[in-house]
PDB file of N, CA and C in Angstrom:
ATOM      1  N   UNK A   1      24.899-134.377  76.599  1.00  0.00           N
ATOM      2  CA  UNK A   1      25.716-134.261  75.422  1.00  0.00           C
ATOM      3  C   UNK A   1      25.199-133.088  74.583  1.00  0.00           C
ATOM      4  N   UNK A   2      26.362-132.605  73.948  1.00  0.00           N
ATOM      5  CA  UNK A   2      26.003-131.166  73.240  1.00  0.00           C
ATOM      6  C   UNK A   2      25.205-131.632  71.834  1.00  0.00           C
ATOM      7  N   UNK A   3      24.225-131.510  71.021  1.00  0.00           N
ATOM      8  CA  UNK A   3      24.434-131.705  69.907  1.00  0.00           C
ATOM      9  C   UNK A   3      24.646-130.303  68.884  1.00  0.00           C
ATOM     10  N   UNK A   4      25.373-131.036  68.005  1.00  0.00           N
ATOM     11  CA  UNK A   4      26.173-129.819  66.612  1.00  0.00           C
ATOM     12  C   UNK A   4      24.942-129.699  65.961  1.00  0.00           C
ATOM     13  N   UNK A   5      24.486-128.234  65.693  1.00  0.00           N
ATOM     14  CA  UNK A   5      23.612-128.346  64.299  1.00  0.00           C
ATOM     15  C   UNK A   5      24.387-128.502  62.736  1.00  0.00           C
ATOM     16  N   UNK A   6      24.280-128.138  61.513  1.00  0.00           N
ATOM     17  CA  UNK A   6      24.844-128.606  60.854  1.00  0.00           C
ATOM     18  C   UNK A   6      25.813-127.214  59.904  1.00  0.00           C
ATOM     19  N   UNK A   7      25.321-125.861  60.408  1.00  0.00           N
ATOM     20  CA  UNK A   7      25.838-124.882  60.633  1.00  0.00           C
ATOM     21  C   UNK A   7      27.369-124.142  61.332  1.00  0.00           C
ATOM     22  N   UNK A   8      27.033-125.295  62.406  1.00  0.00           N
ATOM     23  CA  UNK A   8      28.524-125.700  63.747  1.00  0.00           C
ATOM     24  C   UNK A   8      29.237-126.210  63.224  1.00  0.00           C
ATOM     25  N   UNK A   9      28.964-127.553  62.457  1.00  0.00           N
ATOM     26  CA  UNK A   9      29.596-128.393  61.845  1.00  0.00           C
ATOM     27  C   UNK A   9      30.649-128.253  60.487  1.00  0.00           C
ATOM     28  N   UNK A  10      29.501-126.902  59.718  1.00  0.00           N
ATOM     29  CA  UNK A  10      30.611-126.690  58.877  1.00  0.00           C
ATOM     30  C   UNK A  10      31.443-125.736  58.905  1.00  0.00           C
ATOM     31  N   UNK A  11      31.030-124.558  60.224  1.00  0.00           N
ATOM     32  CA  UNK A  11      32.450-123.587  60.624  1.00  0.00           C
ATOM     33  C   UNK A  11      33.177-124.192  61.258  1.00  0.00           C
ATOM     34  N   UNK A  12      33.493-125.649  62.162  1.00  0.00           N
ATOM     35  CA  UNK A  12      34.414-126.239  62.288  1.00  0.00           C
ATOM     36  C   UNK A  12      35.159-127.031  61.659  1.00  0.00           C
ATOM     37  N   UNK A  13      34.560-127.244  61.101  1.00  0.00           N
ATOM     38  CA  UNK A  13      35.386-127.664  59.193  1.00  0.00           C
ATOM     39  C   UNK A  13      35.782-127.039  58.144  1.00  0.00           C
ATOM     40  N   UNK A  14      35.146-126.025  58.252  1.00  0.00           N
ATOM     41  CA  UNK A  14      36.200-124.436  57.575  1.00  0.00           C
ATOM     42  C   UNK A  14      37.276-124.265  58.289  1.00  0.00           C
ATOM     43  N   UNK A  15      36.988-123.789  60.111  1.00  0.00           N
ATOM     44  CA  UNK A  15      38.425-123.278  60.445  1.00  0.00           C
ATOM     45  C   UNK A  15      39.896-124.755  60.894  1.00  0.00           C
ATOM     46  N   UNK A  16      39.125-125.843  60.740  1.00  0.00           N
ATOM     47  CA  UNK A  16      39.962-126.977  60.623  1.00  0.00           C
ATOM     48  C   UNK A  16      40.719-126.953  59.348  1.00  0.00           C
ATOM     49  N   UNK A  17      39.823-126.723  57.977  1.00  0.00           N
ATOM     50  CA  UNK A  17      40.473-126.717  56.397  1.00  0.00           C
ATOM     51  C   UNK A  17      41.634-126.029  56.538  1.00  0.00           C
ATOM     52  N   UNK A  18      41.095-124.277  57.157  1.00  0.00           N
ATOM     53  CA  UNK A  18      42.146-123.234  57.155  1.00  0.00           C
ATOM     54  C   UNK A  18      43.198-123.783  57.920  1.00  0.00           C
ATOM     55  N   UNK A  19      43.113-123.994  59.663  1.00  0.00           N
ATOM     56  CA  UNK A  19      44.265-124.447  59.803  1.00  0.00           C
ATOM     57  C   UNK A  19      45.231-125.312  59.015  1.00  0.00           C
ATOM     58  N   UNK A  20      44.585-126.351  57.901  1.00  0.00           N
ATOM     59  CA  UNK A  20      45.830-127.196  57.497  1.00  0.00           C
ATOM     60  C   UNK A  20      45.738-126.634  56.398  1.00  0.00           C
ATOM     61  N   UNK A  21      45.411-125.853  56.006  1.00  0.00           N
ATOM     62  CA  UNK A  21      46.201-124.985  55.075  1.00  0.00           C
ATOM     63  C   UNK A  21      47.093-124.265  55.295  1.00  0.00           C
ATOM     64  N   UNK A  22      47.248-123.383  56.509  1.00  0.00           N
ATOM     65  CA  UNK A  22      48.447-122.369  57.207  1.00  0.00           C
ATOM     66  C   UNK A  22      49.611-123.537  57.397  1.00  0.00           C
ATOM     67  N   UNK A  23      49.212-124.786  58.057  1.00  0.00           N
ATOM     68  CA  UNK A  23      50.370-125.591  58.074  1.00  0.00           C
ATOM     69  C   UNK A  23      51.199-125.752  56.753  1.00  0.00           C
ATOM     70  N   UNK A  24      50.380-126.466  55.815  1.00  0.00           N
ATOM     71  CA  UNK A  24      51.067-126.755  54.969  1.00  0.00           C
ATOM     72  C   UNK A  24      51.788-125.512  53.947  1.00  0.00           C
ATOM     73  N   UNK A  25      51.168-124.488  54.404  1.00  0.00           N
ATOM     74  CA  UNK A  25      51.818-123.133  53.817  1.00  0.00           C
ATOM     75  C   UNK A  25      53.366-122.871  54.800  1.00  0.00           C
ATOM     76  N   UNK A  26      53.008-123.197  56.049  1.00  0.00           N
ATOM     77  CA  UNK A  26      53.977-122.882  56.660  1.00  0.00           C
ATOM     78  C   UNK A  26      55.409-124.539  56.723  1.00  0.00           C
ATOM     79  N   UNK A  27      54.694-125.333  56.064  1.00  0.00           N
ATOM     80  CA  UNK A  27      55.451-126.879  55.765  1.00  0.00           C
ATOM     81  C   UNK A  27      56.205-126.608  54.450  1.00  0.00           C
ATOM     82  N   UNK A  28      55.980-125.725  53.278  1.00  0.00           N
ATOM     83  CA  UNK A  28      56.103-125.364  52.354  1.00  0.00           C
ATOM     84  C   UNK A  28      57.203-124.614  52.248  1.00  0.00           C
ATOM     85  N   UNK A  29      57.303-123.293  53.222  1.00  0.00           N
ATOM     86  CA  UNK A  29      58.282-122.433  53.623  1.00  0.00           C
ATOM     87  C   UNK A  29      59.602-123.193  54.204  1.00  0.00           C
ATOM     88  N   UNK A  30      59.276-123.638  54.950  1.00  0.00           N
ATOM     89  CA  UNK A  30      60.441-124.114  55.557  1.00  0.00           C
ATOM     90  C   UNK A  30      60.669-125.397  54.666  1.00  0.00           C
ATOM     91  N   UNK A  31      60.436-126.037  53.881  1.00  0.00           N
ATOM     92  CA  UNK A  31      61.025-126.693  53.072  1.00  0.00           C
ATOM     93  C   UNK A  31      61.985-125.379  51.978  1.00  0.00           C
ATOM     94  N   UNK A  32      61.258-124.943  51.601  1.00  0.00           N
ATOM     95  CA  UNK A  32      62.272-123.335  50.764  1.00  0.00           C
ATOM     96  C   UNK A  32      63.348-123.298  51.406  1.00  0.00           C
ATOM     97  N   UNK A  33      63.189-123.134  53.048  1.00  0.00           N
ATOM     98  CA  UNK A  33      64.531-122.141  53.604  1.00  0.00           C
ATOM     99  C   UNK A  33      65.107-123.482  54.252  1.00  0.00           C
ATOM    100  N   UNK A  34      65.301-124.378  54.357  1.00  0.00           N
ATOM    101  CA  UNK A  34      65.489-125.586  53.817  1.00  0.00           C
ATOM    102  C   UNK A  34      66.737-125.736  52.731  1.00  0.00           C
ATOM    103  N   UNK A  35      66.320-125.683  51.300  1.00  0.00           N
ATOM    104  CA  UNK A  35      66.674-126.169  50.445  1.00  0.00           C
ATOM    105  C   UNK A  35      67.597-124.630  50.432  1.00  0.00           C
ATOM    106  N   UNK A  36      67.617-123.396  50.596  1.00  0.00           N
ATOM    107  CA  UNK A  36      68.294-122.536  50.374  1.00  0.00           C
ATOM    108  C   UNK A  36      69.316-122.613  51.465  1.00  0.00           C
ATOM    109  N   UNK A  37      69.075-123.012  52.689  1.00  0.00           N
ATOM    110  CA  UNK A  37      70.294-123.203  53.560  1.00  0.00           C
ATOM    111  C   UNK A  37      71.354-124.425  52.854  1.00  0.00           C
ATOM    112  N   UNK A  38      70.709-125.404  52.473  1.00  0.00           N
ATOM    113  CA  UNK A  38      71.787-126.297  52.132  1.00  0.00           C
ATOM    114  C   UNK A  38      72.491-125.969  51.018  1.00  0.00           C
ATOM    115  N   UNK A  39      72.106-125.020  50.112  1.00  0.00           N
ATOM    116  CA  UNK A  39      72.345-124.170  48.744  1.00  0.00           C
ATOM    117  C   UNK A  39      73.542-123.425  49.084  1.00  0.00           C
ATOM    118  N   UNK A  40      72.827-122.770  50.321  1.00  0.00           N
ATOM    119  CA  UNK A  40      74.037-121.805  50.982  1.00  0.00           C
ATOM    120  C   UNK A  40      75.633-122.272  51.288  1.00  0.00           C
ATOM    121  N   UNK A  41      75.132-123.766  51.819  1.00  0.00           N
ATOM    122  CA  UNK A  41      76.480-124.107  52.850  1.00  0.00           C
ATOM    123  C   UNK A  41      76.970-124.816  51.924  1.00  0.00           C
ATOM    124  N   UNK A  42      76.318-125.678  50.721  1.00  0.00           N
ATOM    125  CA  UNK A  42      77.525-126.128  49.974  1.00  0.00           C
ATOM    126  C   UNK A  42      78.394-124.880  48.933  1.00  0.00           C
ATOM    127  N   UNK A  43      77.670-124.033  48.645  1.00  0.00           N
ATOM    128  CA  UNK A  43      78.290-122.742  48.278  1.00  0.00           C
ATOM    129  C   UNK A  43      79.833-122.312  48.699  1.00  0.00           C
ATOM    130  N   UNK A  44      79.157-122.267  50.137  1.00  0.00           N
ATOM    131  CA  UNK A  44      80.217-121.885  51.294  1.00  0.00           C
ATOM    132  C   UNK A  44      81.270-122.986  51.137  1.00  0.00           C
ATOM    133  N   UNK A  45      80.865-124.403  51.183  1.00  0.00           N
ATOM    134  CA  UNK A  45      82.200-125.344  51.195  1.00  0.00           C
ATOM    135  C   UNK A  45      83.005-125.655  49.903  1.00  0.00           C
ATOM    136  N   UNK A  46      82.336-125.155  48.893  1.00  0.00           N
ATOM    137  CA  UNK A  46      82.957-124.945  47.359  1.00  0.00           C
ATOM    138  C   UNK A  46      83.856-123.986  47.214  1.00  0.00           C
ATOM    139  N   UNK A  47      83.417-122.619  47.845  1.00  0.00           N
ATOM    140  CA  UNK A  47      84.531-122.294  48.199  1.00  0.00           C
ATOM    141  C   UNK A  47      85.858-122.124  49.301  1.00  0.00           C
ATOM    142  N   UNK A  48      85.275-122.942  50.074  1.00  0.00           N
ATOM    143  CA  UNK A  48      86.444-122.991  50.890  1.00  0.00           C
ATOM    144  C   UNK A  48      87.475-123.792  50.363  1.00  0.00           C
ATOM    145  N   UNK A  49      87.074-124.775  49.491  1.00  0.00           N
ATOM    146  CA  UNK A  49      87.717-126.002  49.022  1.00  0.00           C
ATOM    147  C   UNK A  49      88.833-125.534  47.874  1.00  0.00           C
ATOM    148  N   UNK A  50      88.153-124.335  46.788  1.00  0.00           N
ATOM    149  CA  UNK A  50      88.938-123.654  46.324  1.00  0.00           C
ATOM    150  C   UNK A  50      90.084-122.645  46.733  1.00  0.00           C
ATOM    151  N   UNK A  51      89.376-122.103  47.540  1.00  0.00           N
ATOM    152  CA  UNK A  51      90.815-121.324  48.397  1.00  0.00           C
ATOM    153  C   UNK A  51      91.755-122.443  49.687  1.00  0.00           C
ATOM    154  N   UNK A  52      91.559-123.301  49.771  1.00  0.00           N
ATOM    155  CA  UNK A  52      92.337-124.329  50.053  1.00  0.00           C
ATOM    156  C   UNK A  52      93.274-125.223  49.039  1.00  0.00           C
ATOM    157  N   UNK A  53      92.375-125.219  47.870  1.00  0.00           N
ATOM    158  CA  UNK A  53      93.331-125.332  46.485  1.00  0.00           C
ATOM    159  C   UNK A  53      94.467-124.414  46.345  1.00  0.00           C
ATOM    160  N   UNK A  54      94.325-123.136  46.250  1.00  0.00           N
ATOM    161  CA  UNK A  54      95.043-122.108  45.913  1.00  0.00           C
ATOM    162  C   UNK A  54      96.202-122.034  46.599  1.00  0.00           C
ATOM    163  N   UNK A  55      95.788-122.223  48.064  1.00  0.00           N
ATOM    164  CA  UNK A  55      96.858-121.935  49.382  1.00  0.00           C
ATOM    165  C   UNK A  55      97.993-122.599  49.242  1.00  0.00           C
ATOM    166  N   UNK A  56      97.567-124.468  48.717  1.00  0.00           N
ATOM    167  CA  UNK A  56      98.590-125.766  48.687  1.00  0.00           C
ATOM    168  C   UNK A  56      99.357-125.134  47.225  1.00  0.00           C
ATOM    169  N   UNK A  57      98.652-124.793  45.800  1.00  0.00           N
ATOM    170  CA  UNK A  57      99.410-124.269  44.803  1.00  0.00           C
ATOM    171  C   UNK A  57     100.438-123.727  44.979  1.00  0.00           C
ATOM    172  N   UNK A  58      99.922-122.331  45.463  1.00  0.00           N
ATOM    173  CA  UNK A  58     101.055-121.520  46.150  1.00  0.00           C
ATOM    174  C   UNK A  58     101.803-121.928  47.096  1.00  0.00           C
ATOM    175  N   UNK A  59     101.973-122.982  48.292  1.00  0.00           N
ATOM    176  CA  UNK A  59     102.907-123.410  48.799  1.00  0.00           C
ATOM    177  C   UNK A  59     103.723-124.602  48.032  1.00  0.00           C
ATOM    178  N   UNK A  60     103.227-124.948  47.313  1.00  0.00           N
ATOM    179  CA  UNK A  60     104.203-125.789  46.016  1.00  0.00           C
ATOM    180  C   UNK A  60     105.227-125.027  45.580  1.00  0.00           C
ATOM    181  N   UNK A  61     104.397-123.864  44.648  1.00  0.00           N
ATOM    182  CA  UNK A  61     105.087-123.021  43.907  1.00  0.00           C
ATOM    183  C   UNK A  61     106.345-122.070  44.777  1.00  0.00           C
ATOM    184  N   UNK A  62     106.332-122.316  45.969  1.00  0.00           N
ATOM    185  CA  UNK A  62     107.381-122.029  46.915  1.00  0.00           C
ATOM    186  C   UNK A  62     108.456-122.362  47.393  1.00  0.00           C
ATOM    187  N   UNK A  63     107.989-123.556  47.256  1.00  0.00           N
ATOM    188  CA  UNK A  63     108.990-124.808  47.765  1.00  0.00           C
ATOM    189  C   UNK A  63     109.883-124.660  46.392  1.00  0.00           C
ATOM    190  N   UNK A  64     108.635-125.027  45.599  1.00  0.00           N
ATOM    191  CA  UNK A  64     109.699-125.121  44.759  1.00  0.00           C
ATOM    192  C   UNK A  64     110.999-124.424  44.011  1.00  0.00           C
ATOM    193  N   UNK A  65     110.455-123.060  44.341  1.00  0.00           N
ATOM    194  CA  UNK A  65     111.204-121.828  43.617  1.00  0.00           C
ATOM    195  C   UNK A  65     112.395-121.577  44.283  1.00  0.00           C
ATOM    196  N   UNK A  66     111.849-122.335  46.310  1.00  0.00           N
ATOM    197  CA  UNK A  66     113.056-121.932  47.391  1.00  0.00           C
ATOM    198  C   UNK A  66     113.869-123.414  46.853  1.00  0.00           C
ATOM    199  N   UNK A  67     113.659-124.561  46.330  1.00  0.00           N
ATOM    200  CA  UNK A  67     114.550-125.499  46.272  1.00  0.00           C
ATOM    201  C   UNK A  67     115.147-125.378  44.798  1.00  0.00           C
ATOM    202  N   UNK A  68     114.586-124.436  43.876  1.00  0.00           N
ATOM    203  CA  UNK A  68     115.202-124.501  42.785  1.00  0.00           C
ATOM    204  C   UNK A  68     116.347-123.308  42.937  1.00  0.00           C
ATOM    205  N   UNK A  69     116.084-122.694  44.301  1.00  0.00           N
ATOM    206  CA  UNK A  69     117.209-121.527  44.188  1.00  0.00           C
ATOM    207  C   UNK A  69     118.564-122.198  44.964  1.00  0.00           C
ATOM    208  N   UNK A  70     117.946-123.304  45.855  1.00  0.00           N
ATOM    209  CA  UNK A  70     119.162-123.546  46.700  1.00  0.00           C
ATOM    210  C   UNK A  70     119.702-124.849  46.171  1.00  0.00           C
ATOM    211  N   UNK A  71     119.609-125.350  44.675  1.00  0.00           N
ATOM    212  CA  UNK A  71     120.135-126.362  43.664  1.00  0.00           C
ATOM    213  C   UNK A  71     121.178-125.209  42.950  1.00  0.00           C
ATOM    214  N   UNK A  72     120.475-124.094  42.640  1.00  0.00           N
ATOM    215  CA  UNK A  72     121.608-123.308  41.928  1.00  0.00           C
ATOM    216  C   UNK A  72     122.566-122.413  42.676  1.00  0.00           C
ATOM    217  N   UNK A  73     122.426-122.453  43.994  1.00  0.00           N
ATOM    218  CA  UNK A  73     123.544-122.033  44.917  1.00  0.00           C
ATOM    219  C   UNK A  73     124.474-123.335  45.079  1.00  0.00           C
ATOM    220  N   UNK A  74     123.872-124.060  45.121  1.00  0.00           N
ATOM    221  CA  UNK A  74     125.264-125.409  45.664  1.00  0.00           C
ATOM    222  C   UNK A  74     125.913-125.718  44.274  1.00  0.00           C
ATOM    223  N   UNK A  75     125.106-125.326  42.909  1.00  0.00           N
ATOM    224  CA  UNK A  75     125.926-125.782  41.711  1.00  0.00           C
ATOM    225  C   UNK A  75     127.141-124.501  41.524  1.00  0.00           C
ATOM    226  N   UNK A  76     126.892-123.014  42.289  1.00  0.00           N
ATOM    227  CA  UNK A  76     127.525-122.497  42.340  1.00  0.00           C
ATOM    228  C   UNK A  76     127.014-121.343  41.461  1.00  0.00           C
ATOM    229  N   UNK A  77     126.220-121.317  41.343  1.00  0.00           N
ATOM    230  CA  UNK A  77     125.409-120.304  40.024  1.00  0.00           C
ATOM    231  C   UNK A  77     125.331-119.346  40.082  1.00  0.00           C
ATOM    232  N   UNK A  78     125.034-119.240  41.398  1.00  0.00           N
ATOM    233  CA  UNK A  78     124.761-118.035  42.113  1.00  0.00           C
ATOM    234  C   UNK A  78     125.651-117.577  43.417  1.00  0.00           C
TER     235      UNK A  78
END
């Protein structure tokens, strides 16, 4: 069996510290890009939702203008 002097012991407990430090640096990040992707996509579905608003408006406002024209053709108006 190998034994550790106490020298061994604590550069493997330094570069153990460091590693879970890079993790949690790198656990950290991707929580960020994370929270900015979901930032992103409800962005994205806010506006899709609005220009899906707009589209139905304007096909209202169509209908209606084509049925208010063909009420005043059959009354003879036009």
């Amino acid at each position: 069996m190998v034994e550790l002097d106490e020298i061994t012991i604590e550069r493997l407990f330094a570069k153990i510290d460091k590693m879970a430090d890079n993790i949690s640096d790198l656990c950290n990040r991707m929580t960020i890009m994370e929270i900015d992707h979901k930032n992103h996509i409800e962005d994205i579905k806010a506006e899709q939702e609005k220009k899906l608003r707009t589209r139905d408006l304007l096909i209202v406002i169509v209908g209606l203008s084509l049925g208010f024209v063909e009420v005043i053709r059959a009354l003879g108006v036009i």
